[in-house]
N, C-alpha and C. Protein backbone atom coordinates (compact mmCIF):
# COMPACT_ATOMS: atom_id res chain seq x y z
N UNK A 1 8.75 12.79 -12.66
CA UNK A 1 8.10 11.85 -11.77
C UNK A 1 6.78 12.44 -11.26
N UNK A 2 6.48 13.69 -10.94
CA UNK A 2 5.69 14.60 -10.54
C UNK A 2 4.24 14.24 -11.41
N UNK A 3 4.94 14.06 -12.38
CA UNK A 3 3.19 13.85 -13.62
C UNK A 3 2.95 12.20 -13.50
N UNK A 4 3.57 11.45 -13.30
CA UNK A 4 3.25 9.93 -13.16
C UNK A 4 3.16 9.57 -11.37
N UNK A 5 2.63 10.69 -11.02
CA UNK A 5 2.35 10.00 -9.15
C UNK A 5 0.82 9.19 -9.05
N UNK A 6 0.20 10.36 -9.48
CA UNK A 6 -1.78 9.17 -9.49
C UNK A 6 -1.23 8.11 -10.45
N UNK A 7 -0.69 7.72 -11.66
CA UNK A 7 -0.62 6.64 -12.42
C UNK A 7 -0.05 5.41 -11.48
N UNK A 8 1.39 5.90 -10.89
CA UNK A 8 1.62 5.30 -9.98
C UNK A 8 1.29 4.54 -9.08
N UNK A 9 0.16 5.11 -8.17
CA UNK A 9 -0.39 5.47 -6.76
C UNK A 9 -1.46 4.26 -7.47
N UNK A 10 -2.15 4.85 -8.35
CA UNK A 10 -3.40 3.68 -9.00
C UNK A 10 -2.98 2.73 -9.10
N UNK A 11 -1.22 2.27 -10.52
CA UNK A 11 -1.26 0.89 -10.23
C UNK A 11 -1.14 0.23 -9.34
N UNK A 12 -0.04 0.35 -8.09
CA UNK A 12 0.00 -0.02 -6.77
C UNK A 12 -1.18 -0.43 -6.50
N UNK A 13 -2.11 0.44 -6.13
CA UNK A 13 -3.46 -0.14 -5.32
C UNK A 13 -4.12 -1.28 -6.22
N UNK A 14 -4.16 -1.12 -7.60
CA UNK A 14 -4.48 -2.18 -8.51
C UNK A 14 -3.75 -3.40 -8.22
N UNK A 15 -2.53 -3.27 -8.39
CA UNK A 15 -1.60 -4.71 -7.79
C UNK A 15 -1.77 -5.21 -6.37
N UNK A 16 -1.73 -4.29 -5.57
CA UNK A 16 -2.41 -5.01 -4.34
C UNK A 16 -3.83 -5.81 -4.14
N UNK A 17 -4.65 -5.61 -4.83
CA UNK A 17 -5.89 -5.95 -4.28
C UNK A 17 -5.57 -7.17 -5.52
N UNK A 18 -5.62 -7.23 -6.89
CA UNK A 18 -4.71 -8.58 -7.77
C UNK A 18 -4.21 -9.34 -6.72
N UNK A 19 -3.01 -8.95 -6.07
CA UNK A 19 -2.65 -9.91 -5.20
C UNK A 19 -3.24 -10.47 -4.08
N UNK A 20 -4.15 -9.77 -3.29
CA UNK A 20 -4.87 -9.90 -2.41
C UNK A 20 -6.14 -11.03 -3.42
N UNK A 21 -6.35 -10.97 -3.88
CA UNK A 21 -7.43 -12.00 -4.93
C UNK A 21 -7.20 -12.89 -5.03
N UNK A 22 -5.69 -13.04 -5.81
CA UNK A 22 -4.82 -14.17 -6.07
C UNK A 22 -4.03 -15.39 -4.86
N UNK A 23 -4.43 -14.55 -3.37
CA UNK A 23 -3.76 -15.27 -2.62
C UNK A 23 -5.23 -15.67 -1.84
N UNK A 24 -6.27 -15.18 -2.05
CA UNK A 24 -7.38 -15.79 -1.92
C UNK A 24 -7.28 -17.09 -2.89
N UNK A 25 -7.38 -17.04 -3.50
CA UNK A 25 -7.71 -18.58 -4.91
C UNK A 25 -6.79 -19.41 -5.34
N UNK A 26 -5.76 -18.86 -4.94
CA UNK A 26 -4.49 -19.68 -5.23
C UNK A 26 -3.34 -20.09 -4.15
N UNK A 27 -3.69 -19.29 -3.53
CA UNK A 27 -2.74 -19.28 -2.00
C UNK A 27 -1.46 -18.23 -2.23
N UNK A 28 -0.93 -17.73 -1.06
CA UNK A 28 -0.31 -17.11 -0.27
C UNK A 28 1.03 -16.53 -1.40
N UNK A 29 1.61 -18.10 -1.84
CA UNK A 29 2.90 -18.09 -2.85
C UNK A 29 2.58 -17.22 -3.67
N UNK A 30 1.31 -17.33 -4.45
CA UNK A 30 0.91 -16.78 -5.94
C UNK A 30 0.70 -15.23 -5.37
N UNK A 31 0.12 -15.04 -4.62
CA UNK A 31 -0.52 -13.63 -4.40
C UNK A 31 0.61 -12.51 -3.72
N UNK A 32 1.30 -13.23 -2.99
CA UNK A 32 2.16 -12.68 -2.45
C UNK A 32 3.31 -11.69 -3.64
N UNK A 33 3.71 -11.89 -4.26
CA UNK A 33 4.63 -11.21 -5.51
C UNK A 33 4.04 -10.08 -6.16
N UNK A 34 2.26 -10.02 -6.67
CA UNK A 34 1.72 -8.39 -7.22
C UNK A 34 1.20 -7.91 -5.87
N UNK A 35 1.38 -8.28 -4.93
CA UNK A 35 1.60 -7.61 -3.63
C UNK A 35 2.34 -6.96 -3.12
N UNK A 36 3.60 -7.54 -3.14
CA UNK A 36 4.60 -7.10 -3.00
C UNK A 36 4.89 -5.91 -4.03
N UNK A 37 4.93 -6.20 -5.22
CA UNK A 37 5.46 -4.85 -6.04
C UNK A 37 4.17 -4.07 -5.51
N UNK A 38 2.86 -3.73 -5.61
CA UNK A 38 2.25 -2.77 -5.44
C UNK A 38 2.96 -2.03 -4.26
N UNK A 39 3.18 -2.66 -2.85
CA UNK A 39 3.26 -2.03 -2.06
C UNK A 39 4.33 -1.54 -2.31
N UNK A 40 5.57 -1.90 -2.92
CA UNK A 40 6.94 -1.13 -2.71
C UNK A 40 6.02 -0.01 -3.99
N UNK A 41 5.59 -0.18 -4.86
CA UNK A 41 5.50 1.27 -5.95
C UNK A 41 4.61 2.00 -4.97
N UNK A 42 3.45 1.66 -3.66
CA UNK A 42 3.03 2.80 -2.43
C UNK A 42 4.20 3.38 -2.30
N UNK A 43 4.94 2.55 -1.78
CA UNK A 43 5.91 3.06 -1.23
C UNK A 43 6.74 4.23 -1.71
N UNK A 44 7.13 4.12 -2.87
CA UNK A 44 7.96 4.79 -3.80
C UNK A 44 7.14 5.81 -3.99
N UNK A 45 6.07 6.50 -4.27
CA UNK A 45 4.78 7.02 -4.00
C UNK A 45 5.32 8.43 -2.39
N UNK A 46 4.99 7.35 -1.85
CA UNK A 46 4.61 7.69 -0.70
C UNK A 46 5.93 8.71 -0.11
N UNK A 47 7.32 8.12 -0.45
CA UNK A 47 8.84 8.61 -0.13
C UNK A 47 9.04 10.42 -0.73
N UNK A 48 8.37 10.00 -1.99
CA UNK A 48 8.52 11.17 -3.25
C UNK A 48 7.74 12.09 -2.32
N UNK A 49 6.47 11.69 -1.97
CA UNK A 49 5.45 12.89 -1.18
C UNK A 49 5.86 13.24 -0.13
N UNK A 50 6.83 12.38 0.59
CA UNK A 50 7.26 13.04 1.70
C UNK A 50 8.33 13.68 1.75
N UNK A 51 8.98 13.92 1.00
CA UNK A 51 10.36 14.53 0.52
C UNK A 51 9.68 16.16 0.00
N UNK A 52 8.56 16.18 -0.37
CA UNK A 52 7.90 17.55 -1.07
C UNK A 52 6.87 17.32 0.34
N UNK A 53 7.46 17.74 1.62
CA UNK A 53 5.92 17.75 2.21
C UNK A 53 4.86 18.75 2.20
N UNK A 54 5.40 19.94 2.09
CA UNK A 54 4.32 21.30 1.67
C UNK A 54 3.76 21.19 0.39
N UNK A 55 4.13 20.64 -0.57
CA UNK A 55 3.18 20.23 -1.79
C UNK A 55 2.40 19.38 -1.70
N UNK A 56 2.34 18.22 -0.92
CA UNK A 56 1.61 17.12 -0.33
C UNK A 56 1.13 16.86 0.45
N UNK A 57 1.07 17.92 1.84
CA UNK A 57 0.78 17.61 3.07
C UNK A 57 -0.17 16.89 3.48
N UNK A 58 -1.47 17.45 2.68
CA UNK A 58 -3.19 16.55 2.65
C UNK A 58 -2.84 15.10 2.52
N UNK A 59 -2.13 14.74 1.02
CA UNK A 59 -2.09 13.23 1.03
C UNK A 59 -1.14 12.74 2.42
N UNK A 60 -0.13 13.37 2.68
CA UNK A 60 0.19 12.46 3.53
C UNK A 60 -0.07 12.18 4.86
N UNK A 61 -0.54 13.49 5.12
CA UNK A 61 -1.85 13.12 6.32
C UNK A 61 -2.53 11.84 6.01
N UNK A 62 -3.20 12.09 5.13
CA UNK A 62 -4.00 10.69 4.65
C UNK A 62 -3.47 9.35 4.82
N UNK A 63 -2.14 9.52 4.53
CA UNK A 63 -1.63 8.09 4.10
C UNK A 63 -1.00 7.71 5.81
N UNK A 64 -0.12 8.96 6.51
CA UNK A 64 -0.07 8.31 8.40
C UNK A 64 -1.47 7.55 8.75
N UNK A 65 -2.80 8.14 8.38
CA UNK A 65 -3.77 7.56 8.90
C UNK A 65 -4.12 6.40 8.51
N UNK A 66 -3.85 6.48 6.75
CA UNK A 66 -4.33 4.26 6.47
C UNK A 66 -3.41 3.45 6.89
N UNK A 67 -1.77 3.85 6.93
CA UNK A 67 -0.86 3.32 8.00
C UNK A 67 -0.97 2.77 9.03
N UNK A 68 -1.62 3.74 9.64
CA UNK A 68 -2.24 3.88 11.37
C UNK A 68 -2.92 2.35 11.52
N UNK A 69 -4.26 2.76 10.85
CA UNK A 69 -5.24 1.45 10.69
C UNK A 69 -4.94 0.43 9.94
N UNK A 70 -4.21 0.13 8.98
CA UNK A 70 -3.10 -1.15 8.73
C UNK A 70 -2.59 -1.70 9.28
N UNK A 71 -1.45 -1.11 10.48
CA UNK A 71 -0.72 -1.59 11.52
C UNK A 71 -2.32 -1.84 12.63
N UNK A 72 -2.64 -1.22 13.14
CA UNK A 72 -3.75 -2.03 14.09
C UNK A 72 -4.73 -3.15 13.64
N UNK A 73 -5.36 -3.26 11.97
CA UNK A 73 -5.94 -4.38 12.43
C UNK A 73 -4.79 -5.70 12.28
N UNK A 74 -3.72 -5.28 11.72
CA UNK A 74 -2.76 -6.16 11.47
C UNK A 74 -2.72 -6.71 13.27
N UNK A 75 -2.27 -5.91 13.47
CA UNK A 75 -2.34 -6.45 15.44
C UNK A 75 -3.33 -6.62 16.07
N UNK A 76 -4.56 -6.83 15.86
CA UNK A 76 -5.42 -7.59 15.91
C UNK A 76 -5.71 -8.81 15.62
N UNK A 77 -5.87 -8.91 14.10
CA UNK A 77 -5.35 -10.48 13.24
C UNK A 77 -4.22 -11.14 14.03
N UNK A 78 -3.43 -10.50 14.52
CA UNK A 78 -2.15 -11.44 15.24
C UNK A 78 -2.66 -11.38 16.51
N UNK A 79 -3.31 -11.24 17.27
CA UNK A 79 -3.91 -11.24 18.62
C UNK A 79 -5.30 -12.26 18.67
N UNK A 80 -5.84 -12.14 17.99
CA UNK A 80 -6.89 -12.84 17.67
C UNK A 80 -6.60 -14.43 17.03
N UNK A 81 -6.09 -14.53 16.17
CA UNK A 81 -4.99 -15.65 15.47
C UNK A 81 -4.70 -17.10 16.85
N UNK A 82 -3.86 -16.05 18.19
CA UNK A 82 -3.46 -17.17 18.45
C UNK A 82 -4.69 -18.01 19.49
């Protein structure tokens, strides 16, 4: 698994922003599904690196922080929204 983490890590972000496109132009239904898998293969990603955290520490620093700012503008968009 160790040699397929960037392959990984890339398609994820590839499928997210696909989906993010797709729910631009097509709506929510369509986009929502290569969204969804990208983020669970982050995810799966993300579990593996934290399970090895002294081999990974840098990335996952990295990744608490796009977390961080995910969850806030997300709570923003929902603050702003109503």
């Amino acid at each position: 698994m160790k040699k397929y983490l960037r392959e990984i890590e890339l398609s994820s972000a590839i499928l997210c922003i696909i989906g993010v496109v797709l729910s631009m132009i097509w709506g929510y239904g369509v986009g929502a599904w290569p969204c969804g898998v990208g983020l669970l293969l982050f995810l799966l990603v993300f579990l593996y690196k934290a399970f090895h955290w002294k081999e990974y520490e840098r990335d996952n620093k990295q990744y608490i922080v796009i977390v961080l700012i995910a969850i806030l503008i997300l709570i923003v968009q929902m603050i702003f929204r109503q």
